[in-house]
Structures are given as structure tokens and as C-alpha cells.
Protein backbone atom coordinates (compact mmCIF):
# COMPACT_ATOMS: atom_id res chain seq x y z
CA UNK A 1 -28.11 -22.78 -15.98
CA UNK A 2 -28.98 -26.50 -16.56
CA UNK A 3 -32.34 -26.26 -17.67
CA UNK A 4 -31.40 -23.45 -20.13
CA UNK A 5 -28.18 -25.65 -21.12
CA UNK A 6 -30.91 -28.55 -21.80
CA UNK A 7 -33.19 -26.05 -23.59
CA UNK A 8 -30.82 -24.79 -25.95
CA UNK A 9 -29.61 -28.22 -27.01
CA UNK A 10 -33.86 -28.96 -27.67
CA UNK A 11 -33.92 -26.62 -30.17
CA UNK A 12 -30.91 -27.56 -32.06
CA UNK A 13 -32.03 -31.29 -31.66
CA UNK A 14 -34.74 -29.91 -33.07
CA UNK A 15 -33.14 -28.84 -36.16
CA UNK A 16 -34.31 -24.95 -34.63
CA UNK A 17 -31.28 -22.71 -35.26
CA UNK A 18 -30.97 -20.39 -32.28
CA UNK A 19 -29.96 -16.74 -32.92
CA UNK A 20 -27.77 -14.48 -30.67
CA UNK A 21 -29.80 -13.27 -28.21
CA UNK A 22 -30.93 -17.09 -27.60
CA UNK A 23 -27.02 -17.97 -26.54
CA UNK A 24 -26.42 -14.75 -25.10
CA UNK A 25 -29.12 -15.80 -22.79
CA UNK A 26 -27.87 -19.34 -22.22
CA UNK A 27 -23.99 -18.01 -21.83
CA UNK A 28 -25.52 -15.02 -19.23
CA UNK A 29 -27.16 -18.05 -17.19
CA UNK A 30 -23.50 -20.31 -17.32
CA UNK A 31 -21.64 -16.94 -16.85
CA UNK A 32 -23.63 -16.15 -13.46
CA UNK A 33 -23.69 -19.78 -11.62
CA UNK A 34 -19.84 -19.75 -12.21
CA UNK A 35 -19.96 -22.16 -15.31
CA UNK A 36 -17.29 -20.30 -16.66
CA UNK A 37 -15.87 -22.96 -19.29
CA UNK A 38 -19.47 -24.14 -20.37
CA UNK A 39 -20.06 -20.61 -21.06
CA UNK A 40 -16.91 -19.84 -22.91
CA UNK A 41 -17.98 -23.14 -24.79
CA UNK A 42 -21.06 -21.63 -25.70
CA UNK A 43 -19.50 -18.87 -26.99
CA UNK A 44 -17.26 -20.41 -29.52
CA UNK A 45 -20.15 -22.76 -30.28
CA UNK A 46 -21.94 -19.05 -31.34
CA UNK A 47 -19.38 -18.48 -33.21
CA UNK A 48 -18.79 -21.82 -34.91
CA UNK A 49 -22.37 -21.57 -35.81
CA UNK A 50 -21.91 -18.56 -37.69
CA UNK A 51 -23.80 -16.36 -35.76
CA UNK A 52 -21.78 -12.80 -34.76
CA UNK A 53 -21.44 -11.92 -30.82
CA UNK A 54 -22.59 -9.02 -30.27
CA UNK A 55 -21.99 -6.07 -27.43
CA UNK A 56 -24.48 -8.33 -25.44
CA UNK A 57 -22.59 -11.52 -25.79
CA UNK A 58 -18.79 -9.52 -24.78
CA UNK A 59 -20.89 -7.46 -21.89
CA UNK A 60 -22.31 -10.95 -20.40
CA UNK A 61 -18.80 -12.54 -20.68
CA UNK A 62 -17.16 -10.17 -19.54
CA UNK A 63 -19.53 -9.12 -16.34
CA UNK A 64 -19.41 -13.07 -15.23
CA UNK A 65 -15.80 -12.97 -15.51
CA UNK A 66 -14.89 -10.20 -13.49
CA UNK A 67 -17.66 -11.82 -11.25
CA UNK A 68 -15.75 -14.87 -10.29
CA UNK A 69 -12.42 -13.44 -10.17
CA UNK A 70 -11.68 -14.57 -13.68
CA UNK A 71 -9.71 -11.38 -14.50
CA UNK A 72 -6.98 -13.32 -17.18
CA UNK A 73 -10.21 -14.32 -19.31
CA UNK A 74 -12.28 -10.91 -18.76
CA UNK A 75 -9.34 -9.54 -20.23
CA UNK A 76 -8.95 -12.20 -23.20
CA UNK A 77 -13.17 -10.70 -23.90
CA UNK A 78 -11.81 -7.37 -23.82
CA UNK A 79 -8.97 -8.16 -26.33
CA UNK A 80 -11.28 -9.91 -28.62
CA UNK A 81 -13.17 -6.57 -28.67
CA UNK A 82 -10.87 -4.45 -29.42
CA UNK A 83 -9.33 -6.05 -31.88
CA UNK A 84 -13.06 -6.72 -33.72
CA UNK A 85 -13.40 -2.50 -33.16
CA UNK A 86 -10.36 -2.17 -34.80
CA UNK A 87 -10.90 -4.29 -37.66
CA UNK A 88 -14.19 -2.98 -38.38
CA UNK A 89 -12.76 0.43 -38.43
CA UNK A 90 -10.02 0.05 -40.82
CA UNK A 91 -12.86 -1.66 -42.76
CA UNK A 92 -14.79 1.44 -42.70
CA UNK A 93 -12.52 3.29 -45.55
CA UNK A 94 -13.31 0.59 -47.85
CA UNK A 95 -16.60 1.13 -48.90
């Protein structure tokens, strides 16, 4: 999880702007050697960045989570989704 840690901040040293699947693979690395808050850190750092999680990113969280026993923050993921569905359904009629 380091080395892909280390990598990730390379390319933004680097002035290279990574894209989603590039963090989802980063959080997915955190998420499965029980880094659980550098993961979730990397998640809002996604999402600071501009860049839109996608069923990927929530799958990955939410698979490490239940993982290590982390069932209060799984469930915070599974909020987060459902309240995005939601959203993007009442969005729907406004086209």
C-alpha cells in the first residue's frame, strides 16, 4: 500500500493529475492492508480534487470495510450512495 501511496504522490509532484481509476487503485491497496483512515483520506482527497467516485471507488470502500470489521463506516459508504442515487434521480426529471 506504501509503494502505491508513494506512487500516487509522484505523479501529483509531478504536476500529473491522476483520474479515478488511479485512486480507486491506491484506496483498494490502503482498503485491503487495513489502512482504513489513509484510505478514507484518499477518498476525500478524490473528491477534493474534483474527480467523481464512482461504483468502483464505493465497492472498494465498502468491501475493505466490511473486511476489517469496520461496519459503522461501511455503512457511512452505503449512505453516501444512496443519497448520490437519490439525488441523481430526482435530477433525472429535469432535463
Amino acid at each position: 500500500w506504501q509503494r502505491a501511496v508513494d506512487l500516487l504522490g509522484g505523479m501529483l509532484n509531478s504536476h500529473v493529475r491522476p483520474d479515478t481509476i488511479i485512486y480507486n487503485s491506491v484506496i483498494n491497496a490502503c482498503a485491503r492492508s487495513g489502512q482504513w483512515v489513509q484510505a478514507q483520506d484518499l477518498y476525500r482527497e478524490m473528491l477534493n480534487s474534483r474527480l467523481k467516485a464512482d461504483s468502483a471507488t464505493y465497492s472498494t470502500l465498502i468491501n475493505g470495510y466490511t473486511r476489517g470489521a469496520k461496519w459503522e463506516m461501511a455503512l457511512e459508504v452505503g449512505e453516501q450512495v444512496k443519497r448520490k442515487m437519490s439525488a441523481s434521480i430526482g435530477n433525472k426529471g429535469d432535463d
